[in-house]
C-alpha atoms as a PDB file:
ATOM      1  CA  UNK A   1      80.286   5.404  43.230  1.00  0.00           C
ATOM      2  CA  UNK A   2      81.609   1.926  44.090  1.00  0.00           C
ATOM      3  CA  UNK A   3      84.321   2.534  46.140  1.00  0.00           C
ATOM      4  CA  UNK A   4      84.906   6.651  46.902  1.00  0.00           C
ATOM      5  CA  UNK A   5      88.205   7.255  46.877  1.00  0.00           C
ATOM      6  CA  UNK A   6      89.992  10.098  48.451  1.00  0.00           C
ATOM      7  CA  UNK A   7      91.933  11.208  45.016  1.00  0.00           C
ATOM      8  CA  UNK A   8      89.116  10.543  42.095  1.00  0.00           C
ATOM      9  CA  UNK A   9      90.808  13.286  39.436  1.00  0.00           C
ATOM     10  CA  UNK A  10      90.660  12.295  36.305  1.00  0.00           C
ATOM     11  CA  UNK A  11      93.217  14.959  35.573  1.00  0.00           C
ATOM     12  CA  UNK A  12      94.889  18.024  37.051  1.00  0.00           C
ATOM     13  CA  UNK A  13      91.957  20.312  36.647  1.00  0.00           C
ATOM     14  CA  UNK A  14      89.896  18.508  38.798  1.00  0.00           C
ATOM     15  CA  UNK A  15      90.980  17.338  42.740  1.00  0.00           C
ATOM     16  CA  UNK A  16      87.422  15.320  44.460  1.00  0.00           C
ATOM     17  CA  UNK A  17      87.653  14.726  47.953  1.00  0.00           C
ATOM     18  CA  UNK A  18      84.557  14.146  50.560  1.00  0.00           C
ATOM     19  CA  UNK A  19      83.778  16.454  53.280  1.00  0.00           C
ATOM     20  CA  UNK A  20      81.196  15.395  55.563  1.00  0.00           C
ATOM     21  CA  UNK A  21      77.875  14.177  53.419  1.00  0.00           C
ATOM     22  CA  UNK A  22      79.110  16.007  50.073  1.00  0.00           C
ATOM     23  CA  UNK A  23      81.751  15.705  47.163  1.00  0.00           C
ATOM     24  CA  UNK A  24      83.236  18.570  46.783  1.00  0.00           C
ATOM     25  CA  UNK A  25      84.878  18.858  42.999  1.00  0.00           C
ATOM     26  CA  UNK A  26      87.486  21.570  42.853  1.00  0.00           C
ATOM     27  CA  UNK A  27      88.144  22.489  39.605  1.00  0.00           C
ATOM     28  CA  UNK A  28      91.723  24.233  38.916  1.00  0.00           C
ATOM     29  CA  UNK A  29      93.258  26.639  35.901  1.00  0.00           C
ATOM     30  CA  UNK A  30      91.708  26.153  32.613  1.00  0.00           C
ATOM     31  CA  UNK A  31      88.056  25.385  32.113  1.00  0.00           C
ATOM     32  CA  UNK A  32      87.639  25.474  28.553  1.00  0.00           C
ATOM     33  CA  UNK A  33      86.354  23.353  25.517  1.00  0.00           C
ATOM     34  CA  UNK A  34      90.059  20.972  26.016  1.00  0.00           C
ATOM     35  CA  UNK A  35      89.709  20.469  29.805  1.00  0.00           C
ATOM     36  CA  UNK A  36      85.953  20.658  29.883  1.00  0.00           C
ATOM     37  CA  UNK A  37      84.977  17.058  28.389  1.00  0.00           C
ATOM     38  CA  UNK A  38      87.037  15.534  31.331  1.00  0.00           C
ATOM     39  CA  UNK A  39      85.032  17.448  34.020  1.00  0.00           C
ATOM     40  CA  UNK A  40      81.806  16.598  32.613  1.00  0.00           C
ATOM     41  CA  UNK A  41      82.081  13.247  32.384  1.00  0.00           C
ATOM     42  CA  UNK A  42      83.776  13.237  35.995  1.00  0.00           C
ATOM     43  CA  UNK A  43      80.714  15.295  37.468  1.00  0.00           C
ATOM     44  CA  UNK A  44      78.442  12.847  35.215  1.00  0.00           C
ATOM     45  CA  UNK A  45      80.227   9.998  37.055  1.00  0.00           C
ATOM     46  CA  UNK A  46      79.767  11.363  40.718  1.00  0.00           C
ATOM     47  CA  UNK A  47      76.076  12.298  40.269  1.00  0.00           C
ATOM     48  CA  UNK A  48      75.595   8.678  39.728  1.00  0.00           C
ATOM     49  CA  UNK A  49      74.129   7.625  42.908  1.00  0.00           C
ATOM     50  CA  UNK A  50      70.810   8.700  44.276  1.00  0.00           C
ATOM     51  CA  UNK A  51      70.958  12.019  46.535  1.00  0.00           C
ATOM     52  CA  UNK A  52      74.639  12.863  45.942  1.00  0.00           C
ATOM     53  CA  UNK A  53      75.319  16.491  46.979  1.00  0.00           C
ATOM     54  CA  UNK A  54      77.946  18.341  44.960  1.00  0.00           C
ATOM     55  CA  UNK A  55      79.777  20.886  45.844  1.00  0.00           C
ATOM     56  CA  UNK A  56      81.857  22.170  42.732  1.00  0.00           C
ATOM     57  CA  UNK A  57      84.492  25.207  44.072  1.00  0.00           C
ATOM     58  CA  UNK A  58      85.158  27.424  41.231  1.00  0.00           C
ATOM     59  CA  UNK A  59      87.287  29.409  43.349  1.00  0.00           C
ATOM     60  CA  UNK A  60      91.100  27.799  41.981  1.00  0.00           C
ATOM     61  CA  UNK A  61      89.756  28.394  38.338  1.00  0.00           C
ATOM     62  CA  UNK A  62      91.915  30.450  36.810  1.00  0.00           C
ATOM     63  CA  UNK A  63      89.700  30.224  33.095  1.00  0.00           C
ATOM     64  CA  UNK A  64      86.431  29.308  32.891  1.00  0.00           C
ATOM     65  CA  UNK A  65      84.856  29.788  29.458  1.00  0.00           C
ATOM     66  CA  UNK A  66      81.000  28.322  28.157  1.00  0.00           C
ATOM     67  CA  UNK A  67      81.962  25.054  27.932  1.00  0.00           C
ATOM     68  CA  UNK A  68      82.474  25.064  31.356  1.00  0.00           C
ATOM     69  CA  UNK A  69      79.302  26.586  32.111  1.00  0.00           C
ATOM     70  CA  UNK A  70      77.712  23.702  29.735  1.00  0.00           C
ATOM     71  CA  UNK A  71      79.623  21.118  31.958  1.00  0.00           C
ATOM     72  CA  UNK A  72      77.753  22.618  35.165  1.00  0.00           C
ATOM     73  CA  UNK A  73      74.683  22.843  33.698  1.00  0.00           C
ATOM     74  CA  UNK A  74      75.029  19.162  32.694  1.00  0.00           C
ATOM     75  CA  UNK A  75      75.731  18.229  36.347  1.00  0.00           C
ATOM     76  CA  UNK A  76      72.577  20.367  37.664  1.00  0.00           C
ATOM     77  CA  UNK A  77      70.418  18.250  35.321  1.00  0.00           C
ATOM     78  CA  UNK A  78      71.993  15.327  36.433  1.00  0.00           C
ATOM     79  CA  UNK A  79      71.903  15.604  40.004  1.00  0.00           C
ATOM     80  CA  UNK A  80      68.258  17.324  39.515  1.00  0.00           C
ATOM     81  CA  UNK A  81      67.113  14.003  37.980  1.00  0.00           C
ATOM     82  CA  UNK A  82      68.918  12.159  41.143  1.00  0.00           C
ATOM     83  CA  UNK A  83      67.271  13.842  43.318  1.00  0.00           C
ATOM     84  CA  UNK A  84      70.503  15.465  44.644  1.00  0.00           C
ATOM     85  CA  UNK A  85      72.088  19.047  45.010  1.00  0.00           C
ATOM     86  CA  UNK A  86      74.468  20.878  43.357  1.00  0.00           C
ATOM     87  CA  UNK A  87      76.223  23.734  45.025  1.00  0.00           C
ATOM     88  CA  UNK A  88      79.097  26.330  43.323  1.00  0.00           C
ATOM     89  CA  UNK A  89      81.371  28.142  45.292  1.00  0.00           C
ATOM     90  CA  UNK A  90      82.639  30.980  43.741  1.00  0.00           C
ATOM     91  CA  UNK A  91      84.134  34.515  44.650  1.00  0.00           C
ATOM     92  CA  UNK A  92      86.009  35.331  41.151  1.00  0.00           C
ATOM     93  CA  UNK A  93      83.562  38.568  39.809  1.00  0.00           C
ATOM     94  CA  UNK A  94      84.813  37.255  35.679  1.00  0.00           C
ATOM     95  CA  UNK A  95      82.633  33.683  36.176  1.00  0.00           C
ATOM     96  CA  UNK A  96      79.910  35.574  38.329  1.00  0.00           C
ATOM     97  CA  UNK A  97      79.391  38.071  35.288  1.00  0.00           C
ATOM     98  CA  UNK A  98      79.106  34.913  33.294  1.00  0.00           C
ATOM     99  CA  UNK A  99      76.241  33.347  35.004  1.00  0.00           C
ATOM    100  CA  UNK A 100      74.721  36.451  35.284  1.00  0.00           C
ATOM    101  CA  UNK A 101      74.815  37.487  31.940  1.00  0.00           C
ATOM    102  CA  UNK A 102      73.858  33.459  30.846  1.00  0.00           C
ATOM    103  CA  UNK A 103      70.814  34.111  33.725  1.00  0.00           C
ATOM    104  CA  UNK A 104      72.402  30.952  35.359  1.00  0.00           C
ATOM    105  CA  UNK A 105      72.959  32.798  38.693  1.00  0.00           C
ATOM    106  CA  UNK A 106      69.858  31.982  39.935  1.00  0.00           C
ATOM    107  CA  UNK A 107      70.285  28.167  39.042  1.00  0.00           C
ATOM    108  CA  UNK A 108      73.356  27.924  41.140  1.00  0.00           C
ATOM    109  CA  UNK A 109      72.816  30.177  43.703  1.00  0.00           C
ATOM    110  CA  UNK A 110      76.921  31.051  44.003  1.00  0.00           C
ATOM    111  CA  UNK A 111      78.205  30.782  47.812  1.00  0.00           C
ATOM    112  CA  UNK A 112      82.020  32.893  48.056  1.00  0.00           C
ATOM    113  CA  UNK A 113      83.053  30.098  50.738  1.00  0.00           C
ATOM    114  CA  UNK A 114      82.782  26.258  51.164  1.00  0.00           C
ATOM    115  CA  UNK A 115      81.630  26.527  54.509  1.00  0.00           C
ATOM    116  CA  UNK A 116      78.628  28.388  52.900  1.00  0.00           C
ATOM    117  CA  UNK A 117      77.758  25.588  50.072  1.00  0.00           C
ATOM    118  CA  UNK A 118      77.900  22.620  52.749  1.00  0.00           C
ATOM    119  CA  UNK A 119      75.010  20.807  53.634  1.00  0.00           C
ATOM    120  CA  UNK A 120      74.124  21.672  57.577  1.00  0.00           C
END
């Protein structure tokens, strides 16, 4: 990122904001193959520079379908290959079930609170 911003959503289903050394990317009501697309390429955006650590909270998601899940996995490459983290934060049992079921559970190793995800 150039210049971080306080407000970076590219649309109402995402709200970025910093909070301490990570971005934390709150998603909001419909993840799904419309809104999906616009979160990608806003996580592929802010795993950009080297390091960044991502905190994506699931927890305002009111619909979060495999595309999605795609656009997370996408990020945890991304970041991987930056040499950053990615964190989730999420306490909804619907999403768990799907990234236990898609054996991604492991990969994002799901905190229920923010305060859990942040970097100490």
């Amino acid at each position: 990122m150039s210049h971080p911003s306080e407000d970076l959503d590219p649309c109402r289903a995402v709200h970025t904001y910093r909070l301490g050394r990570a971005i934390v990317v709150e998603l909001r009501g419909e993840i799904d193959m419309w809104t999906a697309p616009t979160v990608r390429s806003h996580l592929r955006y802010l795993t950009q520079p080297r390091g960044a650590v991502l905190v994506v909270d699931l927890r305002p998601v009111t619909f979060f379908d495999c595309s999605g899940l795609e656009a997370l996995l996408d990020a945890h490459h991304w970041t991987v290959l930056g040499r950053g983290r990615l964190k989730v934060v999420c306490d909804d049992t619907r999403i768990l079930h799907l990234l236990t079921t898609t054996r991604t559970h492991a990969l994002f190793h799901p905190t229920a609170t923010l305060a859990e995800a942040l970097p100490g």
